[in-house]
C-alpha atoms as a PDB file:
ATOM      1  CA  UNK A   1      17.160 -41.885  -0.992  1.00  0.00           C
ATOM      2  CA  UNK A   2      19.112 -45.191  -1.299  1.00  0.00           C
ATOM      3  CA  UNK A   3      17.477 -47.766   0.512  1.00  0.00           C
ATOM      4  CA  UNK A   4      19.594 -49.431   3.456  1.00  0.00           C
ATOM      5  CA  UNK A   5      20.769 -52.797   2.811  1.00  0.00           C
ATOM      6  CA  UNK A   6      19.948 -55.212   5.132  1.00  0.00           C
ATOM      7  CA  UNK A   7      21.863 -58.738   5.820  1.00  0.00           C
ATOM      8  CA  UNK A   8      21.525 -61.497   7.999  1.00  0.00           C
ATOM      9  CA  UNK A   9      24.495 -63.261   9.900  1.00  0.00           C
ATOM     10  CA  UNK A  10      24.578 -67.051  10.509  1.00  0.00           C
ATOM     11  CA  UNK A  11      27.681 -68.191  12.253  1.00  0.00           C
ATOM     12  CA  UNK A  12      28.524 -71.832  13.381  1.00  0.00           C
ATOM     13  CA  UNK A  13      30.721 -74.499  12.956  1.00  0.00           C
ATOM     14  CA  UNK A  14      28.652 -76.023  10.409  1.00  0.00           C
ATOM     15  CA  UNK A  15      29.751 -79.599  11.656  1.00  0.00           C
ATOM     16  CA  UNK A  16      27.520 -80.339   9.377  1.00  0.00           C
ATOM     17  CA  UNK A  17      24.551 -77.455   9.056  1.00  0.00           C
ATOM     18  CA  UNK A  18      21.211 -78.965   9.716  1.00  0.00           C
ATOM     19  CA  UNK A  19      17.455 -77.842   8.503  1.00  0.00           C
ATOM     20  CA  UNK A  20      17.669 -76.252  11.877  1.00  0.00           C
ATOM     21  CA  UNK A  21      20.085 -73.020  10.402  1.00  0.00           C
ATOM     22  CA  UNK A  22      18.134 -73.250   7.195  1.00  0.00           C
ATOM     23  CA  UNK A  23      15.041 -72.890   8.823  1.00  0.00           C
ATOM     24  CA  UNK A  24      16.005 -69.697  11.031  1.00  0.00           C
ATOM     25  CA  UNK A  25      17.676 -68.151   8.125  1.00  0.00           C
ATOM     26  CA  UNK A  26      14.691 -68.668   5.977  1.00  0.00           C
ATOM     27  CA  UNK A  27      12.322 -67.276   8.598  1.00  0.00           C
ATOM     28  CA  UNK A  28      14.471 -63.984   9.710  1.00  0.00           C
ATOM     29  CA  UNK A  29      14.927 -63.352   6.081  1.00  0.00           C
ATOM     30  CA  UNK A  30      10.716 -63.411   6.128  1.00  0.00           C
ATOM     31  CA  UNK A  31      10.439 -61.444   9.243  1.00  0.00           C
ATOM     32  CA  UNK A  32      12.913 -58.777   9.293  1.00  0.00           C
ATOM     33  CA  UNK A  33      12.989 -58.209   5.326  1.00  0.00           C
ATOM     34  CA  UNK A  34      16.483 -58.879   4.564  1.00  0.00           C
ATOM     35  CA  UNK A  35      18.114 -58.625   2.006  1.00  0.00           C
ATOM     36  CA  UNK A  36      20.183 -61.683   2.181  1.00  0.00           C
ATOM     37  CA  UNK A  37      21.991 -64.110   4.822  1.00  0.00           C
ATOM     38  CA  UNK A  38      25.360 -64.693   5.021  1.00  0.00           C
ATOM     39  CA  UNK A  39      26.754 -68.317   6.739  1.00  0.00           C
ATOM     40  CA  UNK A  40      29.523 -67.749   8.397  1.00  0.00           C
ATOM     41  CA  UNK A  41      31.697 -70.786   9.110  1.00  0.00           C
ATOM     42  CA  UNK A  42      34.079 -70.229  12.002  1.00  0.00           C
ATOM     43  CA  UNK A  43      37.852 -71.563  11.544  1.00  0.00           C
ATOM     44  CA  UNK A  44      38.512 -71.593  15.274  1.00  0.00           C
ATOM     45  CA  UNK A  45      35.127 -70.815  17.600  1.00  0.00           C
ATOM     46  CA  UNK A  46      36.089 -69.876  21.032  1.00  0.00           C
ATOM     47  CA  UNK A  47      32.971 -71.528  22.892  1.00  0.00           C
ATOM     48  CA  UNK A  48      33.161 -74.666  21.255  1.00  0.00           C
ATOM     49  CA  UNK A  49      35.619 -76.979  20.407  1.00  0.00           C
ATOM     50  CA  UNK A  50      35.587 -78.972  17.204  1.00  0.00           C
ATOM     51  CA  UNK A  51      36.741 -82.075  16.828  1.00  0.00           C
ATOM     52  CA  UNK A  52      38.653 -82.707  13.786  1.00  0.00           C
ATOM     53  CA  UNK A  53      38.279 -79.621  12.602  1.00  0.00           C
ATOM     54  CA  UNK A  54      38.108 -79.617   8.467  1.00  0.00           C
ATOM     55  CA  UNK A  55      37.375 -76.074   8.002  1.00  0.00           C
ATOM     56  CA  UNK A  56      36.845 -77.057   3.786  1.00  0.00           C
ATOM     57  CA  UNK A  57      34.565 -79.687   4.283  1.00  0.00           C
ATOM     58  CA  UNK A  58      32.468 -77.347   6.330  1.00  0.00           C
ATOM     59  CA  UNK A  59      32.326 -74.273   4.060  1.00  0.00           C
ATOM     60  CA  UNK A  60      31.718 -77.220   1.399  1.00  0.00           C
ATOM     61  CA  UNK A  61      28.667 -78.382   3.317  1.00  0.00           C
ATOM     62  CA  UNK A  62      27.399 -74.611   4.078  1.00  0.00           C
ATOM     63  CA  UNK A  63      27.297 -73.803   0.369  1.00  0.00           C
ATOM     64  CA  UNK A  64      25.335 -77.128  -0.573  1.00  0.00           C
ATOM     65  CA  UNK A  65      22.969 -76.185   2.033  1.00  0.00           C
ATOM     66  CA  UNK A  66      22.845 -72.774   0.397  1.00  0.00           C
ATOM     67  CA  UNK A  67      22.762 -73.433  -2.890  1.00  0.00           C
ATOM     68  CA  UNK A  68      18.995 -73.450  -3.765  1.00  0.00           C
ATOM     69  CA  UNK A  69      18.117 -70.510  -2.026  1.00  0.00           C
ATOM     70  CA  UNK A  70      19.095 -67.148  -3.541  1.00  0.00           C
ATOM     71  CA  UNK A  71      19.044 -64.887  -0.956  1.00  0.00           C
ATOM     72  CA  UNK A  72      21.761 -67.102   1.222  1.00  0.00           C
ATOM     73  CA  UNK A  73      25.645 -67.042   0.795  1.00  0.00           C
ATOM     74  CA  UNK A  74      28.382 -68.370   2.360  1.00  0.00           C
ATOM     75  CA  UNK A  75      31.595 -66.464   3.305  1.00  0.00           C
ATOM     76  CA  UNK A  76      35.015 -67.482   3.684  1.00  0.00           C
ATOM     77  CA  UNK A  77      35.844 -64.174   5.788  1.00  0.00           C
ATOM     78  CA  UNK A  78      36.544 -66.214   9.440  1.00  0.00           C
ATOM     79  CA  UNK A  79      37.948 -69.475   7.544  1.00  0.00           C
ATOM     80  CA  UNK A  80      40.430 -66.807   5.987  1.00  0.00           C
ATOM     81  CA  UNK A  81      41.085 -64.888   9.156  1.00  0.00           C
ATOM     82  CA  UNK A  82      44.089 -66.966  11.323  1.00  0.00           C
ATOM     83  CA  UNK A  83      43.318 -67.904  14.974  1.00  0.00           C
ATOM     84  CA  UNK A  84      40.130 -67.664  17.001  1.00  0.00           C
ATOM     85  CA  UNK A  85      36.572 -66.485  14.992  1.00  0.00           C
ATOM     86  CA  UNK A  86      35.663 -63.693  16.805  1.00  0.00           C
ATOM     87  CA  UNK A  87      32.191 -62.313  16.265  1.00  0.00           C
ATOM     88  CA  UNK A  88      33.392 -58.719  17.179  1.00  0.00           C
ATOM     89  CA  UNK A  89      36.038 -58.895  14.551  1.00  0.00           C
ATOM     90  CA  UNK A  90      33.601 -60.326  11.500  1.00  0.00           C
ATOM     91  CA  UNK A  91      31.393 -57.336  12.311  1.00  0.00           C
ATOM     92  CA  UNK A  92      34.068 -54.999  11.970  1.00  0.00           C
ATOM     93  CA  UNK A  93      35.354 -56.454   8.934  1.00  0.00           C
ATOM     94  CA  UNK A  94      31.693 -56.837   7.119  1.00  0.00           C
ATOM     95  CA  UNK A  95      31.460 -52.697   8.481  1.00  0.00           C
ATOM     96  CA  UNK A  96      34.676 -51.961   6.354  1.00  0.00           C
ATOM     97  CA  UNK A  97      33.568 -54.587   3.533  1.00  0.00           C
ATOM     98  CA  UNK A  98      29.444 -53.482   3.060  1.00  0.00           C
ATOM     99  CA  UNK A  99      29.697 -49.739   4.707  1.00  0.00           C
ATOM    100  CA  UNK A 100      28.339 -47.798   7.717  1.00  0.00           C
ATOM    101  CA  UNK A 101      25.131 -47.458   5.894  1.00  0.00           C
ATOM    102  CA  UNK A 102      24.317 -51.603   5.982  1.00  0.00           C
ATOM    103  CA  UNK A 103      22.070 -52.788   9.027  1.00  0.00           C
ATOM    104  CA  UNK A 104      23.540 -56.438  10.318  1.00  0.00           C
ATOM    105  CA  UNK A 105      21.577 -58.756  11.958  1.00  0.00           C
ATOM    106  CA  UNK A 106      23.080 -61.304  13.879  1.00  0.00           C
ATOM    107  CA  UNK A 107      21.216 -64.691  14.078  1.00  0.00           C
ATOM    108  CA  UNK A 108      21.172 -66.485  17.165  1.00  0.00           C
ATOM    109  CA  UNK A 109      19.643 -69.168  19.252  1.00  0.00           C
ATOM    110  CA  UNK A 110      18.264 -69.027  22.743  1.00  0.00           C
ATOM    111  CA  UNK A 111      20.700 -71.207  23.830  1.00  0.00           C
ATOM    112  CA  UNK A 112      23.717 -68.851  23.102  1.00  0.00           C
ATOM    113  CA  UNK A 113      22.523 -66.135  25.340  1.00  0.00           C
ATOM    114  CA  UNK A 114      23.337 -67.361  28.722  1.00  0.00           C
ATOM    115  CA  UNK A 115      26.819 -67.208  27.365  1.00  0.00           C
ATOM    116  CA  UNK A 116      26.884 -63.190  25.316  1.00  0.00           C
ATOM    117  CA  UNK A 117      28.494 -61.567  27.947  1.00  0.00           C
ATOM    118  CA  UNK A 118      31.389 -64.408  27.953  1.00  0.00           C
ATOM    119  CA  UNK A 119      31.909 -63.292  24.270  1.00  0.00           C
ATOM    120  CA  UNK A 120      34.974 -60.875  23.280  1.00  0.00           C
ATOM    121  CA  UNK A 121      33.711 -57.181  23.294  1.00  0.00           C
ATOM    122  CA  UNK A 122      30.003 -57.988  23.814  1.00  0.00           C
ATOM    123  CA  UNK A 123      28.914 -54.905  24.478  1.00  0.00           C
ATOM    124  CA  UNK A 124      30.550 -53.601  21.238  1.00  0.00           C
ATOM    125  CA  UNK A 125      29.577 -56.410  19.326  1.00  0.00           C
ATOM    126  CA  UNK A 126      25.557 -55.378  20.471  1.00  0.00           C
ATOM    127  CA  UNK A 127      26.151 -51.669  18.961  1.00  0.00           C
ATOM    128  CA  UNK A 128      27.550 -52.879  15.492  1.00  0.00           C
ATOM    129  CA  UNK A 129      24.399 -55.549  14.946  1.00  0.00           C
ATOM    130  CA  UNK A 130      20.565 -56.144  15.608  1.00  0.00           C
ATOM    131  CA  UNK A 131      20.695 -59.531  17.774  1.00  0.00           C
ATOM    132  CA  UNK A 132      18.043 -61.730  16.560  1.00  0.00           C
ATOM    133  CA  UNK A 133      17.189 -64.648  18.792  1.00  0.00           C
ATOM    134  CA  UNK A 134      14.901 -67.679  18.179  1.00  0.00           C
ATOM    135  CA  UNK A 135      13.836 -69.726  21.270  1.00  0.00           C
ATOM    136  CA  UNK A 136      15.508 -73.141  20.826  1.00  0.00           C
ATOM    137  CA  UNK A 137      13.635 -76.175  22.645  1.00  0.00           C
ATOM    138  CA  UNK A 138      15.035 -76.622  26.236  1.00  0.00           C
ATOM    139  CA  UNK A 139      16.612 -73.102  26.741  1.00  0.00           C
ATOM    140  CA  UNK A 140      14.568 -70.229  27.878  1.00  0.00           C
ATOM    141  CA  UNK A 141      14.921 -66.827  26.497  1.00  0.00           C
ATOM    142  CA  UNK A 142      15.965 -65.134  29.830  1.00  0.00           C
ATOM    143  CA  UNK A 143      18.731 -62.997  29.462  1.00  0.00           C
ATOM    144  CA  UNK A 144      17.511 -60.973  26.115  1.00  0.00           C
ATOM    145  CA  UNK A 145      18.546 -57.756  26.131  1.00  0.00           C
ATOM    146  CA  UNK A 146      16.642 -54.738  25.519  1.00  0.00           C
ATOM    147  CA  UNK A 147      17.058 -53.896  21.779  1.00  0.00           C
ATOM    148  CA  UNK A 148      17.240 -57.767  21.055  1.00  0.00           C
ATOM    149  CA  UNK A 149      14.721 -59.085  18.120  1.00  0.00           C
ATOM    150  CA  UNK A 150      12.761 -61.950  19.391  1.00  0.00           C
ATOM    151  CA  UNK A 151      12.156 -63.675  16.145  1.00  0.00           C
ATOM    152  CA  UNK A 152       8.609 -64.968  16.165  1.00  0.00           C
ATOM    153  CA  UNK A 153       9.320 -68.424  15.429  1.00  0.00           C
ATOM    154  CA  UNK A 154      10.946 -71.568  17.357  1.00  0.00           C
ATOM    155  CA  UNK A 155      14.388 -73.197  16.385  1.00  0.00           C
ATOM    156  CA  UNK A 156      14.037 -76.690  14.885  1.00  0.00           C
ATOM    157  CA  UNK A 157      15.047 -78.867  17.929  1.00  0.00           C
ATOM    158  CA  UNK A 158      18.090 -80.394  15.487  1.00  0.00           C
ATOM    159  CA  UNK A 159      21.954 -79.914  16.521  1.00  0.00           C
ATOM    160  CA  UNK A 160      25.144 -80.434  14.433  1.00  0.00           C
ATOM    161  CA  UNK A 161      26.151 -82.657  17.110  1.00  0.00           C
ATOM    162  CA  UNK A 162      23.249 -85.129  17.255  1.00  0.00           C
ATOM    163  CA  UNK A 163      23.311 -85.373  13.452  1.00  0.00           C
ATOM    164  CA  UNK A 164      27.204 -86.739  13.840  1.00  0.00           C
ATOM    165  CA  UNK A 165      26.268 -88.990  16.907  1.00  0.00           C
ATOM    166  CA  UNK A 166      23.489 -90.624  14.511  1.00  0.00           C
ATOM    167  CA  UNK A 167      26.069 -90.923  11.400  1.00  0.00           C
ATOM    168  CA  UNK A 168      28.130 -92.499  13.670  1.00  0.00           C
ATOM    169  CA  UNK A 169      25.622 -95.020  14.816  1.00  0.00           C
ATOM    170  CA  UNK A 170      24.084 -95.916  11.647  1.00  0.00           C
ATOM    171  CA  UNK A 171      21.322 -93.952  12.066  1.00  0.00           C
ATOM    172  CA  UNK A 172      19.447 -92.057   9.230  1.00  0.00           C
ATOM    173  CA  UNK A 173      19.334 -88.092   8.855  1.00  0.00           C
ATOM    174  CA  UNK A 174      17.588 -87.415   5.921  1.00  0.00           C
ATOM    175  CA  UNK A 175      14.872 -85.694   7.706  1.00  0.00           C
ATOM    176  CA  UNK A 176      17.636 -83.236   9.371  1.00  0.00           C
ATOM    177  CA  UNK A 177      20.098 -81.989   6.991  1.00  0.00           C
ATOM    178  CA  UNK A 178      19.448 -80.666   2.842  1.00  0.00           C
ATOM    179  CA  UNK A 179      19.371 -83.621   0.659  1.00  0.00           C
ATOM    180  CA  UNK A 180      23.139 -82.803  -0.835  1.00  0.00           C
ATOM    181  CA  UNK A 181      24.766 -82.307   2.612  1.00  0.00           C
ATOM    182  CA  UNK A 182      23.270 -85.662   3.448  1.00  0.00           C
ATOM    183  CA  UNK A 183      24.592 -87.108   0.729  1.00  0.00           C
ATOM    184  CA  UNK A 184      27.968 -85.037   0.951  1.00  0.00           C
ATOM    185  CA  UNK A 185      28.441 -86.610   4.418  1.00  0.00           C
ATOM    186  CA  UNK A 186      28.111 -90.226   2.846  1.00  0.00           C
ATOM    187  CA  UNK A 187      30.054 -89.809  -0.050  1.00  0.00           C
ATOM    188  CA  UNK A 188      33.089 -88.546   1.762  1.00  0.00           C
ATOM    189  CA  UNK A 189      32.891 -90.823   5.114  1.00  0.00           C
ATOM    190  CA  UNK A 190      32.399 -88.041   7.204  1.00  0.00           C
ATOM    191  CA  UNK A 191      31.729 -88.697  11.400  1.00  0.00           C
ATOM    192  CA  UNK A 192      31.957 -92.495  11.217  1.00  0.00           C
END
């Protein structure tokens, strides 16, 4: 019997990504046995808004952050897609692209849930994926649904948007992002 292919799904801005999504990508890969992880940068997310928004330079940072490890890739598939990343819709579309047969697992933090049933479709979005959650420092894990993984590890308490307030200030971040994304972000100028 062919064996079931399992992938992981990271979504974000990426504005920049952090040791924080390589660490929970890392670990679910560990825990639940997958076969790989896919980063999904969003062109448009419709939670958050992102200020100037240069979808290249963020798929450029995802795949430096990616590069070493062989089980992650990054994918183009929302950055391609016009208008507002929908979740619901990349499932659908990585159905059609990978088959019925391939188990998804969507990675998440703590802090999205209080918002899951804001998101388009939710409830259809929970029957094409496995949600896997991490606790993240600062937001409890009420609101995890039955059928939800609980990954057994904590999110690194590091956010895109702390990492561009510290750029801005002079501040270092070698301790928070991959070595080339760090040095990505000074050789272009980025969030000064």
């Amino acid at each position: 019997m062919k064996k079931k292919i399992r992938i992981g799904i990271l979504g974000g801005t990426f504005d920049p990504p952090h040791l924080g999504h390589i660490a929970l990508a890392r670990e679910a890969a560990r825990q639940l046995e997958l076969d790989k992880v896919i980063f999904i940068p969003a062109l448009l997310p419709p939670h958050k808004t992102v200020k100037d928004n240069n979808p290249s330079l963020r798929y450029k940072m995802a795949a430096l952050a990616c590069r070493n490890n062989p089980l992650f890739e990054v994918s183009t598939i929302e950055l391609d897609r016009n208008g507002i990343s929908y979740s619901v819709d990349t499932l659908r579309e990585l159905k059609k692209i990978y088959g019925a047969s391939t188990r998804f697992f969507f990675l998440t933090g703590s802090d999205s849930l209080k918002e899951l049933k804001t998101w388009k479709e939710s409830k259809k979005l929970l029957k094409l994926t496995h949600f896997v959650v991490a606790k993240r420092p600062g937001f409890p894990m009420r609101g995890t649904k039955c059928g939800m993984i609980v990954l057994n590890a904590p999110l690194l308490d590091i956010s895109s948007s702390a990492i561009r307030k510290r750029v801005k200030n002079s501040l270092p971040i070698k301790q928070l992002v991959p070595e080339a994304v760090r040095k990505f972000i000074k050789d272009k100028g980025l969030y000064k």
